[in-house]
N, C-alpha and C. Protein backbone atom coordinates (compact mmCIF):
# COMPACT_ATOMS: atom_id res chain seq x y z
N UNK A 1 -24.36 33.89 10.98
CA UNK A 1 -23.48 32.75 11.19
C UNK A 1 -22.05 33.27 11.40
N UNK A 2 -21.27 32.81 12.58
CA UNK A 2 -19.59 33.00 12.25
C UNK A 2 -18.98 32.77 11.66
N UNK A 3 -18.07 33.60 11.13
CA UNK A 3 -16.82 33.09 10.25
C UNK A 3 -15.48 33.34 10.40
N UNK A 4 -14.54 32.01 10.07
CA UNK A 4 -13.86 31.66 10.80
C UNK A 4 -12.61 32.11 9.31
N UNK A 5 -11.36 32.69 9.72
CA UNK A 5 -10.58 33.02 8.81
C UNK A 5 -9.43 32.30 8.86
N UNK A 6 -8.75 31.76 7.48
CA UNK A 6 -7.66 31.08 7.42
C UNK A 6 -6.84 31.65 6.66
N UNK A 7 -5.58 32.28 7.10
CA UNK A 7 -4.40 32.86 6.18
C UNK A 7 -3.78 31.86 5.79
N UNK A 8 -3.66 31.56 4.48
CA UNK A 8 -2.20 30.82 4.09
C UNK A 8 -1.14 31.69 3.86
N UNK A 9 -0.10 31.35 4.35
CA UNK A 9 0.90 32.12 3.89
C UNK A 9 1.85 31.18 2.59
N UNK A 10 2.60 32.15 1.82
CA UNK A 10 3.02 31.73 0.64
C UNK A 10 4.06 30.86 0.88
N UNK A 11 5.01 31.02 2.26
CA UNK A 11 6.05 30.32 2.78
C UNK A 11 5.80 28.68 2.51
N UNK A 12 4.70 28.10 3.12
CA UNK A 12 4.03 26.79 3.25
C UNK A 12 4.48 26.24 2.12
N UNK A 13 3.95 26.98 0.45
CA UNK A 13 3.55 26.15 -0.70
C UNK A 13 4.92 26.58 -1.51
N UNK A 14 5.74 25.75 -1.04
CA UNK A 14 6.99 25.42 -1.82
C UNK A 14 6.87 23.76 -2.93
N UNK A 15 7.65 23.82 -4.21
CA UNK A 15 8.09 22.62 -4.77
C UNK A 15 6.78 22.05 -5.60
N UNK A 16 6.87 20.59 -5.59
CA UNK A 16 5.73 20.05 -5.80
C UNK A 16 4.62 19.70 -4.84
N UNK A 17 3.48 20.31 -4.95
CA UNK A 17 2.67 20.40 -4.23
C UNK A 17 1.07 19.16 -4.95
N UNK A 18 0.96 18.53 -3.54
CA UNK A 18 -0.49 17.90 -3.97
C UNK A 18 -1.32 18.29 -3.13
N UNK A 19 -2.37 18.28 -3.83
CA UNK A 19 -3.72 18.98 -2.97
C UNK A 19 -4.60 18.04 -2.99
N UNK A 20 -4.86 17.00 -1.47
CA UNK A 20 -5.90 16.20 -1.55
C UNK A 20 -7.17 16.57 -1.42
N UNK A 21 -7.37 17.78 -1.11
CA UNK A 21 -8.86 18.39 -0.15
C UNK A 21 -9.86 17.71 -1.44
N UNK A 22 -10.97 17.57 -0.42
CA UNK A 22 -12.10 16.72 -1.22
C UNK A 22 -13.44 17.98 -1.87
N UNK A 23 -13.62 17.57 -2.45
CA UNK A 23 -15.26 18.61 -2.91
C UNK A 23 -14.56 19.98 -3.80
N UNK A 24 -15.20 20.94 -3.27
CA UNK A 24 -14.74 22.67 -4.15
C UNK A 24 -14.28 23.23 -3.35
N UNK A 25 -12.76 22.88 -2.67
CA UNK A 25 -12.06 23.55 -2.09
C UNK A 25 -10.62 23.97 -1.90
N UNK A 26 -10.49 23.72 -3.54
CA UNK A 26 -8.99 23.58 -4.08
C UNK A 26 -9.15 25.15 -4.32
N UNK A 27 -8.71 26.07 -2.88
CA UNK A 27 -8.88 27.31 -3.86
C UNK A 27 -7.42 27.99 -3.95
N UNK A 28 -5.93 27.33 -3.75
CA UNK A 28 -5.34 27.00 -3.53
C UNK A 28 -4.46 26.56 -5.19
N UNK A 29 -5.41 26.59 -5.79
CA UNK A 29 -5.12 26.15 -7.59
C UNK A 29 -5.16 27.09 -8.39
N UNK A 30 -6.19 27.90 -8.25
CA UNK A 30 -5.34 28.86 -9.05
C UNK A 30 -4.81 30.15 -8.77
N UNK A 31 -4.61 29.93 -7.79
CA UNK A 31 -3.21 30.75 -6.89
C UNK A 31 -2.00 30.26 -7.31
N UNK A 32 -1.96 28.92 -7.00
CA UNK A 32 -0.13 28.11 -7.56
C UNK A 32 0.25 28.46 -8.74
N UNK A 33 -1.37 28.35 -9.87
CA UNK A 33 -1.15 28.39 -10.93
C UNK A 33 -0.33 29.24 -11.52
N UNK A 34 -0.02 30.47 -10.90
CA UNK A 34 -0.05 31.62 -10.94
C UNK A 34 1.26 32.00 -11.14
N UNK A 35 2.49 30.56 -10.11
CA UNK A 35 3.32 31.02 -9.77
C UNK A 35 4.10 29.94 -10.86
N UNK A 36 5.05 30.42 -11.68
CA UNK A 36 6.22 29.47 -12.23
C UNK A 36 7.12 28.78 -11.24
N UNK A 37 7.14 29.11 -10.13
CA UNK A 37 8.07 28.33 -9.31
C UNK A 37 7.23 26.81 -8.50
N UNK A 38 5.77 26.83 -8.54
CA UNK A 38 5.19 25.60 -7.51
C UNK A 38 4.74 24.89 -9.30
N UNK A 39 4.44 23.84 -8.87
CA UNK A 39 3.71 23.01 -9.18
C UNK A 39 3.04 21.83 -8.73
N UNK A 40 1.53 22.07 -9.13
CA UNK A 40 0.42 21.31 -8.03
C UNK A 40 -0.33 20.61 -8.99
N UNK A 41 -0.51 19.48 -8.23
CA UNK A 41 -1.61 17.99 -8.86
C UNK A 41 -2.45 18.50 -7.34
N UNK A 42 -3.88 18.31 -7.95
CA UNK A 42 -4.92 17.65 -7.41
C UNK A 42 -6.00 17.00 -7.47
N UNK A 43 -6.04 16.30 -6.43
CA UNK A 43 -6.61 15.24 -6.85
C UNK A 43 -7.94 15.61 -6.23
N UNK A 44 -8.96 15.22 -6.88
CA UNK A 44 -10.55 15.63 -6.66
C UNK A 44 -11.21 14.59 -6.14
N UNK A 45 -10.66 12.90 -6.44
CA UNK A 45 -11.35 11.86 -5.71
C UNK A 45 -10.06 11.03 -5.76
N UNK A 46 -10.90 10.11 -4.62
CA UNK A 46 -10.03 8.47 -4.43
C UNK A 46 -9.55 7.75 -5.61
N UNK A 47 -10.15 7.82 -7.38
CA UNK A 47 -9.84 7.39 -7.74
C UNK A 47 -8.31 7.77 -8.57
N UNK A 48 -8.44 8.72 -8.41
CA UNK A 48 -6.52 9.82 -8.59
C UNK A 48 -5.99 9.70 -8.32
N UNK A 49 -5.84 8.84 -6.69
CA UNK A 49 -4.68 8.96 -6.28
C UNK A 49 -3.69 7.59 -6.80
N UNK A 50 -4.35 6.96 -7.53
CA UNK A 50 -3.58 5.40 -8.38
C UNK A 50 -2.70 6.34 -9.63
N UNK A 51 -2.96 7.34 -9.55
CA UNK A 51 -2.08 7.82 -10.62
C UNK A 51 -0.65 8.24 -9.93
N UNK A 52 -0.78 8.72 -9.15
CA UNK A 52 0.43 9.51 -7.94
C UNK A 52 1.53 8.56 -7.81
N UNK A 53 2.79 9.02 -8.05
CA UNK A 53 3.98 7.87 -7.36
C UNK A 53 4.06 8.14 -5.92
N UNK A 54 5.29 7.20 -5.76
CA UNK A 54 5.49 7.72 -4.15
C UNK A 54 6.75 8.50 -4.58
N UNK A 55 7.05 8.71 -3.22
CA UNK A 55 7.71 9.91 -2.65
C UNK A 55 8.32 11.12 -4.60
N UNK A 56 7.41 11.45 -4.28
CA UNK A 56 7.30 12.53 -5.39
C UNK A 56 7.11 14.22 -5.05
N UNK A 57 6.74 14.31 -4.00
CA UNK A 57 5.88 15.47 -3.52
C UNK A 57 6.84 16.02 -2.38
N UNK A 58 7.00 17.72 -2.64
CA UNK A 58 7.56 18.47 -0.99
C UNK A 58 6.40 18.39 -0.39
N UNK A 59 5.87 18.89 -0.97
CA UNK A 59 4.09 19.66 0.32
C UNK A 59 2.63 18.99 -0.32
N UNK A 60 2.26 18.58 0.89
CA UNK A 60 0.72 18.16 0.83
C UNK A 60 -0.19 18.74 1.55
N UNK A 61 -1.60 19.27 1.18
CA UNK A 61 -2.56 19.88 1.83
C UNK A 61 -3.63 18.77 1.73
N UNK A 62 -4.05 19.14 3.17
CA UNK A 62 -5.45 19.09 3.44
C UNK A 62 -6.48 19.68 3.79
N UNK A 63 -7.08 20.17 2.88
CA UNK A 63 -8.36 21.41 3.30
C UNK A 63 -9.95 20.54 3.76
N UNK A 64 -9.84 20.13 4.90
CA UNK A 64 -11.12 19.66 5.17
C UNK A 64 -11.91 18.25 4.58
N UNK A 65 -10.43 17.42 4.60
CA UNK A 65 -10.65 16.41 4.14
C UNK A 65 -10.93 14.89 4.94
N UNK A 66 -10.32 15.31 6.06
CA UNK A 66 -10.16 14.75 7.05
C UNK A 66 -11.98 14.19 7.85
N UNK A 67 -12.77 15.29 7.62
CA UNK A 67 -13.47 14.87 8.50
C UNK A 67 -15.30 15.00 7.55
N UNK A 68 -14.80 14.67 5.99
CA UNK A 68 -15.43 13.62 5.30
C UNK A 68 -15.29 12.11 5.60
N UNK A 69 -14.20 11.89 6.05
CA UNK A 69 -14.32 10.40 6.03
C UNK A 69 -14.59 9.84 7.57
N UNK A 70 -14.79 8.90 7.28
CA UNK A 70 -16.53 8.21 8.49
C UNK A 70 -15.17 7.54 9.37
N UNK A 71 -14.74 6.64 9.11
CA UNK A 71 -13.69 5.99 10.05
C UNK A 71 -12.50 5.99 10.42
N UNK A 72 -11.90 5.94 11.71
CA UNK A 72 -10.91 6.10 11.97
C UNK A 72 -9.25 5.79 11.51
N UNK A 73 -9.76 4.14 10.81
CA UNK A 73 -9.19 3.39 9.79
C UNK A 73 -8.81 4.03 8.59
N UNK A 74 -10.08 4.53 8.03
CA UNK A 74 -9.86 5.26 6.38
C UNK A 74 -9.18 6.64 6.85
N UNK A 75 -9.09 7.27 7.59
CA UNK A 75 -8.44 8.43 8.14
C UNK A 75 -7.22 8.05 8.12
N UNK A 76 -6.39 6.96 9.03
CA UNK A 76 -5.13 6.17 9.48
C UNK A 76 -5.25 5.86 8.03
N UNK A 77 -5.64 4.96 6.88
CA UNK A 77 -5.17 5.07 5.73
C UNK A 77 -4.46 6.22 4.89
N UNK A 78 -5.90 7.16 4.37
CA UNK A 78 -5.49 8.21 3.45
C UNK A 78 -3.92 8.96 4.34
N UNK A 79 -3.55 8.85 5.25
CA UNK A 79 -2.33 9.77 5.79
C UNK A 79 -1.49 8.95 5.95
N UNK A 80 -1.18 7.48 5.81
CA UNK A 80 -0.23 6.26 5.61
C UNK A 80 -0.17 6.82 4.14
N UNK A 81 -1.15 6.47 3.42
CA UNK A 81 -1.22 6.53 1.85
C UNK A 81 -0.05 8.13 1.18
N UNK A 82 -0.53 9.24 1.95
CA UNK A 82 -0.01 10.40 1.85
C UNK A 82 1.27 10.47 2.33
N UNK A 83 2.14 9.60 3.15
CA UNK A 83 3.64 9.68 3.59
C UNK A 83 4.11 9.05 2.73
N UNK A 84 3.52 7.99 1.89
CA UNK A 84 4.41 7.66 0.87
C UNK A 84 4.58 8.45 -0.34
N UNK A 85 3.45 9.15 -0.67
CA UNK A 85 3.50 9.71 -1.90
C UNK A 85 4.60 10.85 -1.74
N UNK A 86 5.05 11.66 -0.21
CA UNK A 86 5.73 12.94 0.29
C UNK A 86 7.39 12.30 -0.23
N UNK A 87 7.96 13.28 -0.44
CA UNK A 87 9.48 12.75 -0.37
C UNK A 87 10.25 12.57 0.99
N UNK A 88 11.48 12.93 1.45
CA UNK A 88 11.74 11.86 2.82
C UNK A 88 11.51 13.26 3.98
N UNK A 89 12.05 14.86 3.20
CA UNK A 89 11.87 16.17 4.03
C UNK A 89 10.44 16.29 3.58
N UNK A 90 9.60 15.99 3.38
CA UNK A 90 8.56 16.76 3.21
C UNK A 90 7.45 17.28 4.09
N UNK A 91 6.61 18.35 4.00
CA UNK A 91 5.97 18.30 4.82
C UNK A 91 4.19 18.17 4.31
N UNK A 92 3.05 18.00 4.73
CA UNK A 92 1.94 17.82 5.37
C UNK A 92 1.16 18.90 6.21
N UNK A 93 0.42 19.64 5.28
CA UNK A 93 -0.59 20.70 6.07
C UNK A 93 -2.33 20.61 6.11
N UNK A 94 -2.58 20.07 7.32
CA UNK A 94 -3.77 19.37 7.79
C UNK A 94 -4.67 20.51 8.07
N UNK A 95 -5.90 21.58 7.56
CA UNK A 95 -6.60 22.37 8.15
C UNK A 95 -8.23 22.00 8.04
N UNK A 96 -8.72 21.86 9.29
CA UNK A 96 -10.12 20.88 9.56
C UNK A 96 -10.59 21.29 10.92
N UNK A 97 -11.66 20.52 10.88
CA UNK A 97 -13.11 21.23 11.78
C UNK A 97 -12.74 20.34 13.39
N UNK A 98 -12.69 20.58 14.27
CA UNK A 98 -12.73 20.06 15.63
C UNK A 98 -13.78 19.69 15.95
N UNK A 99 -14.39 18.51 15.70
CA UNK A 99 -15.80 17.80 15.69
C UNK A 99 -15.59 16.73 16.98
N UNK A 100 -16.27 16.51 17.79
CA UNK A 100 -16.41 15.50 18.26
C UNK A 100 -17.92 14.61 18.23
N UNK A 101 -17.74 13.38 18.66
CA UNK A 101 -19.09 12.63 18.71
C UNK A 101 -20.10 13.47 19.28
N UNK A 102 -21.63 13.16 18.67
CA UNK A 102 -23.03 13.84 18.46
C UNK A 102 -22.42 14.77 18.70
N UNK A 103 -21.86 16.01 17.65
CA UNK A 103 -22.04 16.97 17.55
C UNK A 103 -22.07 17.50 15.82
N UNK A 104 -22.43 18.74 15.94
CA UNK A 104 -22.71 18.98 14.21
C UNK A 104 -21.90 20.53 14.15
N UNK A 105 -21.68 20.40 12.94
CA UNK A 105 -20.33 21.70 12.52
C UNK A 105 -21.20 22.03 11.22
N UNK A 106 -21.25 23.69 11.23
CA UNK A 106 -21.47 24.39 10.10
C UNK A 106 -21.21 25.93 10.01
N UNK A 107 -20.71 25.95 9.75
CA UNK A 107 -19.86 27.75 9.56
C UNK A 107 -19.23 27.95 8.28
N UNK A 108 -19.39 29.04 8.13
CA UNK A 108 -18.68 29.79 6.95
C UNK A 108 -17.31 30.16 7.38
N UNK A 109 -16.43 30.07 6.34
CA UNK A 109 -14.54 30.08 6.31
C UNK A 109 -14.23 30.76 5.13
N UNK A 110 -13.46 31.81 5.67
CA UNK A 110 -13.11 32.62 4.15
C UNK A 110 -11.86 32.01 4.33
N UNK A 111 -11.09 31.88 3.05
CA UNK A 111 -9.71 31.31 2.94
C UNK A 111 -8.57 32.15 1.98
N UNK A 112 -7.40 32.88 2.79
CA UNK A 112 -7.39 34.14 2.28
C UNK A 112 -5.55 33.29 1.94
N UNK A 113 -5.20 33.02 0.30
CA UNK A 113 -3.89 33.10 0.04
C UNK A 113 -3.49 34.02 -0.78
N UNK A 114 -2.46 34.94 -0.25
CA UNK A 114 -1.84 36.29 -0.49
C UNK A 114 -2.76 37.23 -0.74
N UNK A 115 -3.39 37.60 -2.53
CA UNK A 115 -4.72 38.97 -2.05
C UNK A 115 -5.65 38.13 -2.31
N UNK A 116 -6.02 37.24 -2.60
CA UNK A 116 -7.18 36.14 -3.00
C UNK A 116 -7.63 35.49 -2.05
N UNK A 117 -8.86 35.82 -2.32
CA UNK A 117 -9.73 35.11 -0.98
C UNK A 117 -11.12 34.44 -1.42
N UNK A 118 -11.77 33.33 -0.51
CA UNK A 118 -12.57 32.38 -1.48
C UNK A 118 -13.62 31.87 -0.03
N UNK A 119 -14.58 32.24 0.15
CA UNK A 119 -15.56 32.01 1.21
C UNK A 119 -16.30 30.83 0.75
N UNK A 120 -16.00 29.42 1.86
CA UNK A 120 -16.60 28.11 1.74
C UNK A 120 -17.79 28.13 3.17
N UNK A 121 -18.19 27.44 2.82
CA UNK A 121 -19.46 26.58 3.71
C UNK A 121 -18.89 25.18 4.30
N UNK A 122 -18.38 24.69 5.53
CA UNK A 122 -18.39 23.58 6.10
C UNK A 122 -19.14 23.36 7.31
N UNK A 123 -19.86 21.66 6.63
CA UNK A 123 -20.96 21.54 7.02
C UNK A 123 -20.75 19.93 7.37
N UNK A 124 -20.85 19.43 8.43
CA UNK A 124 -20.99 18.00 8.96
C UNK A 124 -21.90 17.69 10.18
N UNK A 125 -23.01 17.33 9.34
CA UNK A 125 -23.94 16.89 10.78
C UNK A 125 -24.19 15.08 10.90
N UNK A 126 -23.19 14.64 10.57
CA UNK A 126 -22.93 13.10 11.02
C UNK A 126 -22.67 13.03 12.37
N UNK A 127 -23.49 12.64 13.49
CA UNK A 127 -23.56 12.81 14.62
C UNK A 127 -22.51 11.53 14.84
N UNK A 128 -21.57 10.62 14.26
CA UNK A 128 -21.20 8.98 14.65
C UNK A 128 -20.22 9.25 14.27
N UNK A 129 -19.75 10.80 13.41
CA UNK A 129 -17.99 10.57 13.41
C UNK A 129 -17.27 11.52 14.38
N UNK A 130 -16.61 11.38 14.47
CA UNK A 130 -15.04 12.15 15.46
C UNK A 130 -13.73 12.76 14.49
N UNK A 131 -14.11 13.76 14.32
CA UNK A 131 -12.94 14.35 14.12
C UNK A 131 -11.94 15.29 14.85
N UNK A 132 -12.10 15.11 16.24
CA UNK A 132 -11.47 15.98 16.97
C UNK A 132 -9.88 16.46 17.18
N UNK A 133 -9.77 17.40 17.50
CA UNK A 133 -8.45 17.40 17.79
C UNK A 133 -7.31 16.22 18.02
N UNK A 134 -8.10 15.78 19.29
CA UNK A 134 -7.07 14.94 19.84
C UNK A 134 -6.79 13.75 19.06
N UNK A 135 -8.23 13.19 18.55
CA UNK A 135 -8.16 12.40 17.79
C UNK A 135 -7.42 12.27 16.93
N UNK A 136 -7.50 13.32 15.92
CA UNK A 136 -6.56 14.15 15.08
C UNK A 136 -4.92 13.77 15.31
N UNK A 137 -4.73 14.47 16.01
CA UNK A 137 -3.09 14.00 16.86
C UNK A 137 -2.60 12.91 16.68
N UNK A 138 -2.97 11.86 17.30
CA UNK A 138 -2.96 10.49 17.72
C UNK A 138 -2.80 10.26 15.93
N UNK A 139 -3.70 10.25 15.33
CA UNK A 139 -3.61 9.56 13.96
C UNK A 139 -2.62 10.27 12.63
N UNK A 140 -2.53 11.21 13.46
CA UNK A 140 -1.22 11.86 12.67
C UNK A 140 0.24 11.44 12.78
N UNK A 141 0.17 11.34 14.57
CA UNK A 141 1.64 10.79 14.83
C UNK A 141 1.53 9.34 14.52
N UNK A 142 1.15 8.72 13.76
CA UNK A 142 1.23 7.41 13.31
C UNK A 142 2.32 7.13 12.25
N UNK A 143 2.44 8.48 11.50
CA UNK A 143 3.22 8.82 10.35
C UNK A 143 4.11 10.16 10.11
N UNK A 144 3.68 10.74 10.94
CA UNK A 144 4.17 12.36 10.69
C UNK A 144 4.77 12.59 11.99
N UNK A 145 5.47 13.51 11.91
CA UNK A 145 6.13 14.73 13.33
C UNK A 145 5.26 15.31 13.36
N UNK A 146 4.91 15.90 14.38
CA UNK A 146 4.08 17.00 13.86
C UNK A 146 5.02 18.44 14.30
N UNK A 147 4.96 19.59 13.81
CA UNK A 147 6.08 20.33 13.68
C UNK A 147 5.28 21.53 14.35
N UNK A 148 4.00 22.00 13.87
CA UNK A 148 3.34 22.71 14.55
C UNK A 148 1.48 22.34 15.01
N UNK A 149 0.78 23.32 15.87
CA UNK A 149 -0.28 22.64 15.44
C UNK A 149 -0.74 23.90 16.30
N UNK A 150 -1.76 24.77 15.82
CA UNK A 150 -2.79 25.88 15.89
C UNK A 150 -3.98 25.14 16.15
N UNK A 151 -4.93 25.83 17.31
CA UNK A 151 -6.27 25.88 16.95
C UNK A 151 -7.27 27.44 17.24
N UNK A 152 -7.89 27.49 16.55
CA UNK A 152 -8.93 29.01 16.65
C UNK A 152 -10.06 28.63 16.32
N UNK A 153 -10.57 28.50 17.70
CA UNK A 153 -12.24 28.62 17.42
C UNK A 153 -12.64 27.41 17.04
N UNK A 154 -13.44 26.93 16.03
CA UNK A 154 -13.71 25.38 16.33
C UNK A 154 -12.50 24.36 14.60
N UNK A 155 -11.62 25.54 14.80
CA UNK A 155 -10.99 25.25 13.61
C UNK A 155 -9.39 24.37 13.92
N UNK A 156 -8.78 23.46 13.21
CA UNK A 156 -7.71 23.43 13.46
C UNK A 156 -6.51 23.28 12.54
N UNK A 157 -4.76 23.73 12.80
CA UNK A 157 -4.09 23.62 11.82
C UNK A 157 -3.06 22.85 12.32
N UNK A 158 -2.52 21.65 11.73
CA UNK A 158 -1.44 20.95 11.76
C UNK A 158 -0.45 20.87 10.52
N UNK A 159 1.16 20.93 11.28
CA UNK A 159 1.69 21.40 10.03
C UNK A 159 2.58 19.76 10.52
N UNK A 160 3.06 19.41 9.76
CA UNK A 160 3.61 17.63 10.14
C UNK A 160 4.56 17.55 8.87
N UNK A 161 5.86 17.04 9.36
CA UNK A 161 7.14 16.11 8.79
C UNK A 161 6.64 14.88 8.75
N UNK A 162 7.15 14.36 7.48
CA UNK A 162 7.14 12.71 7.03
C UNK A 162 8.06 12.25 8.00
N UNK A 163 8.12 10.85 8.79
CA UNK A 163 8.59 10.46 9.57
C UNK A 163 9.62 9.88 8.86
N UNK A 164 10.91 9.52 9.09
CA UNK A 164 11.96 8.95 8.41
C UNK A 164 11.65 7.57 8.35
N UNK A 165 11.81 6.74 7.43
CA UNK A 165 12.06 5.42 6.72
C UNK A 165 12.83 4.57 7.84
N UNK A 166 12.52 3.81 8.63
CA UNK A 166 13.40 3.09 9.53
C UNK A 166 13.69 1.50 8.62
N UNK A 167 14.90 1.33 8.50
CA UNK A 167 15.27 0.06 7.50
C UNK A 167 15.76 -1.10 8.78
């Protein structure tokens, strides 16, 4: 099987950090842990995030969270939901699978922050969702800048600003 490699670099995980990624892929925790200068909440399910204020947070990750969820709607939610919780500079780091309709994703991803490294399995054979790139895009700029955006292989990285508060 291929495998697909993701560097984090340490630059990214400044301040208060939340980690929405869904399932066992907070590997990202006890790395922060590590450091006296970050501090990170994460949240493991939907029902956590009623604990979270808003704009509380510099940096938010998403490790493959994105394309657990089935609709386009609950997607356009959880990242409405996530600009409020960000403070007004903050940023938003989106890394997920480039899926489109009837197709199926499964590869191995080592995930390498600073000397620590943590080899996952992502696996989606829901032939009725879309998580594609473009798609991707579109539902990002709903809320975010997007500031950068990588793709390698069937992988992708978006790095996104909270959009300013228009009164």
């Amino acid at each position: 099987m291929e495998k697909n490699i993701i560097n984090i670099e340490k630059e990214i995980l400044k301040g208060d950090i939340l980690d929405l990624s869904l399932g066992d892929i907070s590997l990202i925790y006890p790395y922060i842990k590590k450091d006296d200068e970050l501090d990170l909440d994460y949240i493991e399910n939907m029902y956590g995030k009623k604990l979270i204020q808003e704009n509380s947070y510099d940096t938010a990750l998403l490790f493959f969270t994105l394309q657990n969820i089935k609709s386009r709607r609950g997607k356009s939610d959880l990242l409405r939901e996530i600009s409020e919780y960000l403070k007004e500079k903050a940023y938003l780091h989106i890394w997920d699978i480039n899926k489109k309709f009837g197709q199926m994703f499964k590869k191995q991803i080592s995930i390498r922050v600073g000397q620590q490294e943590k080899d996952i399995e992502v696996k989606n054979t829901n032939l009725f969702t879309d998580n594609s790139m473009d798609t991707m895009i579109k539902l990002v700029q709903e809320h975010f800048t997007i500031v950068t955006f990588k793709r390698e292989k069937d992988l992708y990285y978006i790095k996104c600003k909270k959009k300013k508060i228009r009164l």
